[in-house]
Protein backbone atom coordinates (compact mmCIF):
# COMPACT_ATOMS: atom_id res chain seq x y z
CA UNK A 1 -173.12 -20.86 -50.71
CA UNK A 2 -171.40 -23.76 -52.31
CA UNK A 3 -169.27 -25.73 -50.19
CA UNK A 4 -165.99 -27.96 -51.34
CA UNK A 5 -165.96 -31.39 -50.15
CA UNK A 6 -162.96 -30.18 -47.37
CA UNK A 7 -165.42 -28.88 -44.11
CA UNK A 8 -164.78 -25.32 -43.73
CA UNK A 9 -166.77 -23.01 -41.54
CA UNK A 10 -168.70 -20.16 -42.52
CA UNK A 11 -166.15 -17.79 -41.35
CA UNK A 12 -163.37 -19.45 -42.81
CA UNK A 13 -164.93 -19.61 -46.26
CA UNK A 14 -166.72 -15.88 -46.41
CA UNK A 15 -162.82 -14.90 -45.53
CA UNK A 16 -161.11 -17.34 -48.40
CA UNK A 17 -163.60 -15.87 -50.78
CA UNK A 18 -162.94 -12.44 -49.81
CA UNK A 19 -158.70 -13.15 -49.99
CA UNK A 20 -159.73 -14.98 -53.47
CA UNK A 21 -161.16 -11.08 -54.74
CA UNK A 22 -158.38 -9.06 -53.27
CA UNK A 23 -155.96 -11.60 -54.58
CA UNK A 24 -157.16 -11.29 -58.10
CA UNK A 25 -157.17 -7.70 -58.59
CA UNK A 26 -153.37 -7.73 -57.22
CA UNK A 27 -152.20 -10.13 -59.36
CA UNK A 28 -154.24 -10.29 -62.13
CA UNK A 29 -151.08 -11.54 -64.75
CA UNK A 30 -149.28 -13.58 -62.38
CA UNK A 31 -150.58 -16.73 -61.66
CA UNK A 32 -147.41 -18.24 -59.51
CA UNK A 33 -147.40 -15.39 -56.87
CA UNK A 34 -151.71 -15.47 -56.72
CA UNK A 35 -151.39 -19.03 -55.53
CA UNK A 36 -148.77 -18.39 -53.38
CA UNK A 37 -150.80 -15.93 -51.96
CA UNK A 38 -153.98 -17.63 -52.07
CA UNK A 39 -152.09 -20.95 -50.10
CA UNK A 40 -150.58 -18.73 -47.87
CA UNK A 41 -154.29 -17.24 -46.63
CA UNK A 42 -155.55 -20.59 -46.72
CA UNK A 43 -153.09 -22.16 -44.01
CA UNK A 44 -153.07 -18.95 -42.22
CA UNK A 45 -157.62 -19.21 -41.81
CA UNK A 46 -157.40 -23.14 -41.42
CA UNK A 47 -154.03 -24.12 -40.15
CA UNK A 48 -153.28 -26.81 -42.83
CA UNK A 49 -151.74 -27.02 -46.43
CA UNK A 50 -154.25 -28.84 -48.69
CA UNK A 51 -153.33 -30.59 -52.15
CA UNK A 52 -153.71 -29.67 -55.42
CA UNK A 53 -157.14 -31.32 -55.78
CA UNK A 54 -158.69 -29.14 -52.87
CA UNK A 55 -157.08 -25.58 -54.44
CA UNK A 56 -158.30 -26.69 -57.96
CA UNK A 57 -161.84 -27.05 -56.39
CA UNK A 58 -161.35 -24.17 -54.76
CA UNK A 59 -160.21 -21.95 -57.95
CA UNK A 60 -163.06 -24.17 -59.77
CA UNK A 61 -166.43 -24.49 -57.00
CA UNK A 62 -165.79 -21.54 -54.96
CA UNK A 63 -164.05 -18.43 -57.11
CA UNK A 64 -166.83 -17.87 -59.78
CA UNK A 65 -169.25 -17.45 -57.64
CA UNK A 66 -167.13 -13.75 -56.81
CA UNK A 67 -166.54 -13.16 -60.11
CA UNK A 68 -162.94 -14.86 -60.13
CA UNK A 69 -161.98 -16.69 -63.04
CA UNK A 70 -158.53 -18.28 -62.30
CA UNK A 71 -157.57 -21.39 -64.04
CA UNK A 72 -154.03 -22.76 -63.23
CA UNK A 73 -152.25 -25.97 -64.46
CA UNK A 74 -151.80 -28.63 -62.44
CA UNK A 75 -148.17 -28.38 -62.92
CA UNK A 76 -148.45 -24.91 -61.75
CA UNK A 77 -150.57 -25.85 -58.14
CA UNK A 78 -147.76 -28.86 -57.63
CA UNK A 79 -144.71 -25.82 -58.00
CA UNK A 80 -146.67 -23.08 -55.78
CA UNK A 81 -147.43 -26.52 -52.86
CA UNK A 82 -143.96 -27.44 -53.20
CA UNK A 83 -143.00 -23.48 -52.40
CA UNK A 84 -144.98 -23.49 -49.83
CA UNK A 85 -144.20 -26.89 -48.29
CA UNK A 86 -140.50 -25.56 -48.18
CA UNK A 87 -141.80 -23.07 -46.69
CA UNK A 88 -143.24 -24.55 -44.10
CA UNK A 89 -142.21 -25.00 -40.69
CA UNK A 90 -140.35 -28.65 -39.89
CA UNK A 91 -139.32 -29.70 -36.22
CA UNK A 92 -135.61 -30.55 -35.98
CA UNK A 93 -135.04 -34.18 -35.88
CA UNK A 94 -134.26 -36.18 -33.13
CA UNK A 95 -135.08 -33.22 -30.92
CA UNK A 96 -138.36 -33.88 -28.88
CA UNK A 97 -138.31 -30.95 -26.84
CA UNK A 98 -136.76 -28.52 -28.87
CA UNK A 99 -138.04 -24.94 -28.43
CA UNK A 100 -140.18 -23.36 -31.05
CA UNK A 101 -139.33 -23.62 -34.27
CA UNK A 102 -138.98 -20.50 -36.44
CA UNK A 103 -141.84 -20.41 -38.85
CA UNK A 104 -140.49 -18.72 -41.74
CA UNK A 105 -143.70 -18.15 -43.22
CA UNK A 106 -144.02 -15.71 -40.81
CA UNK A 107 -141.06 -13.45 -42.37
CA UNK A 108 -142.42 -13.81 -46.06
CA UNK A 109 -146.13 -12.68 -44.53
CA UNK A 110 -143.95 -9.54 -43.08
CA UNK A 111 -142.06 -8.83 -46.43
CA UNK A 112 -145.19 -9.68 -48.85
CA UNK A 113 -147.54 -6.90 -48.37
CA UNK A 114 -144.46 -4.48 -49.45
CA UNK A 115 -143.40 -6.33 -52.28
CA UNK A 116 -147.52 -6.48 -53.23
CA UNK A 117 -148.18 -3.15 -53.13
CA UNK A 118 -145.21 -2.62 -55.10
CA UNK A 119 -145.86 -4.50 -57.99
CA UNK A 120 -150.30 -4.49 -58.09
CA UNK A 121 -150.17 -1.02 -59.62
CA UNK A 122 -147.65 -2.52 -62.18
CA UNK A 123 -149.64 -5.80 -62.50
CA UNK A 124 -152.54 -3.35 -63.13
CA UNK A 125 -151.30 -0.96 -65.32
CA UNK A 126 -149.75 -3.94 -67.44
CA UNK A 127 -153.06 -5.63 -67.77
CA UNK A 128 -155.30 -2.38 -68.76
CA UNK A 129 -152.23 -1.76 -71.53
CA UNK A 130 -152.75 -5.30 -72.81
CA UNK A 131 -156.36 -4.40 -73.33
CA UNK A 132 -155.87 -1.14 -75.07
CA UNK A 133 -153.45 -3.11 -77.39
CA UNK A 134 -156.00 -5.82 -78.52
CA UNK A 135 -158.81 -3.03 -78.75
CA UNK A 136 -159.12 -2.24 -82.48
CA UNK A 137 -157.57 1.46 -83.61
CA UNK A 138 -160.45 4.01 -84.01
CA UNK A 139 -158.22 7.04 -85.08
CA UNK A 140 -154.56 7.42 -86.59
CA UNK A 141 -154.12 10.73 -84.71
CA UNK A 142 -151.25 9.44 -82.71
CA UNK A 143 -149.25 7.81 -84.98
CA UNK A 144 -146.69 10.50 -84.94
CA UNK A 145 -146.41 10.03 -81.31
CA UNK A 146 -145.88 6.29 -81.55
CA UNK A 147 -141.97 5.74 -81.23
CA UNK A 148 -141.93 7.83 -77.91
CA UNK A 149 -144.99 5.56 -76.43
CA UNK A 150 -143.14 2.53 -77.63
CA UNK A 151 -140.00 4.02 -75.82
CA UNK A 152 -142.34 4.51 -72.70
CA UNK A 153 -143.75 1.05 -72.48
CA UNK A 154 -139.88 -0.75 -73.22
CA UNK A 155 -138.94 1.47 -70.21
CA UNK A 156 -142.21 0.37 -68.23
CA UNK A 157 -140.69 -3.40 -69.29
CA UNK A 158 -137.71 -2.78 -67.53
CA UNK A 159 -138.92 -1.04 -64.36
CA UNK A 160 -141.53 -3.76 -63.76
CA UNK A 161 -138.55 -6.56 -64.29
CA UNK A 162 -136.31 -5.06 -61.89
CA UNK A 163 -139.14 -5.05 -59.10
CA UNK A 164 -139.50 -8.81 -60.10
CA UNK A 165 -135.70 -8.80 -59.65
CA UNK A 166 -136.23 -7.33 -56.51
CA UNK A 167 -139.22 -9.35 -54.98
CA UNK A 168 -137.41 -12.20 -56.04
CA UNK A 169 -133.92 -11.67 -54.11
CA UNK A 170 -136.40 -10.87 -50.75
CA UNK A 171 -137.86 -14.32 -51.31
CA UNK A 172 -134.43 -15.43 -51.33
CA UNK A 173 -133.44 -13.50 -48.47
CA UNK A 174 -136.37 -14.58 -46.43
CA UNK A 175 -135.48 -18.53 -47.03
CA UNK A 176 -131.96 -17.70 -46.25
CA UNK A 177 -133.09 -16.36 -43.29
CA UNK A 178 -135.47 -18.82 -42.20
CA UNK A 179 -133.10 -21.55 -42.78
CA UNK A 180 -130.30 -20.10 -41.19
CA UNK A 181 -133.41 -19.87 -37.40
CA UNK A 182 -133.58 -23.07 -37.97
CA UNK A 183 -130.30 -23.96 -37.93
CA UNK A 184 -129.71 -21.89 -34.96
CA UNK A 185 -132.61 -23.18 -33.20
CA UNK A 186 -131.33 -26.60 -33.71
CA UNK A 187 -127.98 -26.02 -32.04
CA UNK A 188 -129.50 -24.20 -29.32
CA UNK A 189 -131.96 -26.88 -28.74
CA UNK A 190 -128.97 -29.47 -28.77
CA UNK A 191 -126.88 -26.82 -26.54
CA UNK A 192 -129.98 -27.09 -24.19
CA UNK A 193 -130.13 -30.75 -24.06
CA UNK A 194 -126.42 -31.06 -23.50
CA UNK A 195 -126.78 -28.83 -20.64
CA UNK A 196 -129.71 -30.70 -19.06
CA UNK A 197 -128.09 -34.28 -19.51
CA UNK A 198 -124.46 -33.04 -17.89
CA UNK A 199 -126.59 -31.26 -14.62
CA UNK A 200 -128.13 -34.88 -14.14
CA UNK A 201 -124.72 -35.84 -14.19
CA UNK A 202 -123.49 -33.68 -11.94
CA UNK A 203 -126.61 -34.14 -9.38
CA UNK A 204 -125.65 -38.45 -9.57
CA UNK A 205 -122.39 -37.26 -9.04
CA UNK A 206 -123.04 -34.95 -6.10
CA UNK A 207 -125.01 -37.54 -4.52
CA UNK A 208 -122.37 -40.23 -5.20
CA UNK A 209 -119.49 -37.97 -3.52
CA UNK A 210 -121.73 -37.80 -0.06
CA UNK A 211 -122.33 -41.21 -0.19
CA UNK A 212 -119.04 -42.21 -0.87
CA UNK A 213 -116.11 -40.52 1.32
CA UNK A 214 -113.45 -42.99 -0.11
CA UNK A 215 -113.77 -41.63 -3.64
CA UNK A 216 -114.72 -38.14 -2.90
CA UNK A 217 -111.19 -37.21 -3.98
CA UNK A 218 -111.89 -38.85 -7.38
CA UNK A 219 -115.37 -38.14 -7.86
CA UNK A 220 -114.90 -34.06 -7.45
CA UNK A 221 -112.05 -34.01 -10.07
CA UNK A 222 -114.51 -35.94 -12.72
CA UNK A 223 -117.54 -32.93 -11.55
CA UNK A 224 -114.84 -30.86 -11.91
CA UNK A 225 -114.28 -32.38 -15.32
CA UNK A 226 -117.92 -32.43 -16.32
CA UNK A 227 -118.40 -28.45 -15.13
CA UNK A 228 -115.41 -27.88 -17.44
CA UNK A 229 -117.27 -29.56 -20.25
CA UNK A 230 -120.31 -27.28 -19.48
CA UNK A 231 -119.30 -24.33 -19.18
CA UNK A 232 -117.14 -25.26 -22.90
CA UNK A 233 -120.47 -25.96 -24.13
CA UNK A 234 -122.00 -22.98 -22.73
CA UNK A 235 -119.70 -20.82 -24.68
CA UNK A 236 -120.31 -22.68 -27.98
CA UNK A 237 -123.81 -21.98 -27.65
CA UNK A 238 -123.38 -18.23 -26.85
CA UNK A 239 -121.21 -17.84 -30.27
CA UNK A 240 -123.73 -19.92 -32.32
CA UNK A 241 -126.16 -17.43 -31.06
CA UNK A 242 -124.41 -14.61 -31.35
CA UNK A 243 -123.18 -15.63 -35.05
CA UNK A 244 -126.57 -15.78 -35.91
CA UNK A 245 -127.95 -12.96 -34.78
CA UNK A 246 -125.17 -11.07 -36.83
CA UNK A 247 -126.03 -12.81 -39.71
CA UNK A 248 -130.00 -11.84 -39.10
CA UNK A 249 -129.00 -8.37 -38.84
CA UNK A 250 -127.26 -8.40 -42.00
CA UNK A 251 -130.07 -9.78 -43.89
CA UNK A 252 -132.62 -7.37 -42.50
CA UNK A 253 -130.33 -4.58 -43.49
CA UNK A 254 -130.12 -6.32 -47.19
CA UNK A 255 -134.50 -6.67 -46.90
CA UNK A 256 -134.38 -2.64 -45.96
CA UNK A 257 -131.93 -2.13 -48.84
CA UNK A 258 -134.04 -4.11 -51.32
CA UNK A 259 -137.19 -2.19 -50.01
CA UNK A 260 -135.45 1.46 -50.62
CA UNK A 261 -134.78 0.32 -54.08
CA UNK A 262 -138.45 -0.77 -54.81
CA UNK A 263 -139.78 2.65 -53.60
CA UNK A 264 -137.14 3.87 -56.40
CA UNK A 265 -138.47 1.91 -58.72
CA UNK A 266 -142.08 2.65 -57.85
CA UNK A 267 -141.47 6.68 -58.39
CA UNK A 268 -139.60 6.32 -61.85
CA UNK A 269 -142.80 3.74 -62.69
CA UNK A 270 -144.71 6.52 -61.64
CA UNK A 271 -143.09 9.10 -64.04
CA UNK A 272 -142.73 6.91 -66.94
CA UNK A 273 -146.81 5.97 -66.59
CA UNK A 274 -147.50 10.16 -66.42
CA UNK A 275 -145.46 10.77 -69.58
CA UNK A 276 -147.04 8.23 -71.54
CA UNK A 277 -150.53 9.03 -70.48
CA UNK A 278 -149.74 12.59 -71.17
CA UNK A 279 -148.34 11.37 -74.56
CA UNK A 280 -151.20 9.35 -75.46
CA UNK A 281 -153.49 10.56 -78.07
CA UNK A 282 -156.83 11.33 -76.32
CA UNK A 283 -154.72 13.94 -74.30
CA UNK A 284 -154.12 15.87 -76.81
């Protein structure tokens, strides 16, 4: 078993290989949503996003020896890392003990397998029409039939481009969503830190006040102050959260919408393939 330069165990390679075979027969046609599959399984098995040398090798050392013959531009391995570097989970700045961050990756891994098996019977069906197009002719029996199967496929056309359509506004929904955890993650973390610094504050303070008769007066109307300034804080966070959660609800009832419509989509696919198989001219 060949290795690539990159150390990978056994287990982690015998599992990339067998992603690499699944991968190919789902998207046999689309060469932008295979890598972003394939980069997806690879920092899922290793923990790390590679370059575009190590996929290349990977695509070039490793995939033949399954039968896989995938051979992307390099401009098209820089687009699917950038994806999936955006992708990627960043820790908010200047925060050293934020809590976890969201990893968004983990939404799109939820939402992919739907949107997969939605379009691989399309991305099949496409690819076995292709070859029955470039095979030569061997009878003319069905050339009376050939406006209706022409009809068929231009409705196939526009079936399989409104599941794009539809795969494409999850993607966007799932980066909407990921950014927006972020974001609220961020101002929670903040909240949190605010909350930590102003109860030191208030300990000094407390200390300072039985320490200090003379100024007690003084010092309890500036805690006073500072639990004022909490519990202001406090609220801020609880609408942050709160405005965030609404807004995750929303977009999971958008993802449920968009995943109603691509079962639609799948059973009209399914009808249009029947009638033009029926149609075809071996049936006859």
């Amino acid at each position: 078993m060949a290795r690539p330069k990159i150390e990978w165990t056994d287990t982690q390679l015998r599992a990339i290989m067998s992603a690499l075979a699944t991968l190919d027969r789902d998207f046999p046609l689309d060469n932008d949503r295979f890598l972003d599959a394939l980069i997806d399984e690879v920092r899922m098995l290793t923990g790390r996003l590679y370059g575009a040398t190590t996929y290349s090798r990977l695509l070039r050392d490793v995939a033949p020896q399954i039968g896989v013959s995938r051979n992307p531009s390099s401009r098209t391995l820089q687009k699917a890392i950038g994806r999936a570097q955006s992708l990627a989970p960043t820790p908010a700045a200047g925060i050293a003990e934020a809590g976890p961050v969201v990893d968004v990756l983990a939404w799109r891994r939820a939402l992919e397998p739907v949107v997969r098996d939605a379009l691989a019977p399309m991305h099949a069906l496409l690819a076995q029409q292709q070859v029955r197009q470039s095979a030569p002719r061997l009878d003319d029996d069905g050339a009376g039939a050939t406006g209706d199967a022409a009809a068929q496929r231009l409705r196939l056309q526009l079936a399989e481009a409104s599941l794009a359509d539809a795969h494409a506004r999850v993607s966007r929904l799932e980066e909407e969503n990921g950014h927006l955890r972020r974001e609220a993650a961020q101002a929670e973390a903040r909240a949190t830190v605010s909350e930590t610094r102003i109860a030191g504050l208030l300990e000094e303070l407390h200390r300072t006040i039985a320490a200090s008769a003379g100024g007690a007066g003084a010092l309890a109307k500036v805690a006073g102050q500072l639990a004022g300034t909490e519990r202001f804080l406090k609220s801020q966070n609880d609408a942050v959260r709160l405005q965030a959660s609404a807004e995750a609800d929303a977009l999971r009832r958008q993802v449920t919408q968009l995943r109603e419509r691509v079962d639609h989509l799948l059973l009209d696919n399914d009808q249009y393939r029947r009638t033009l198989s029926s149609r075809q001219p071996g049936n006859r």
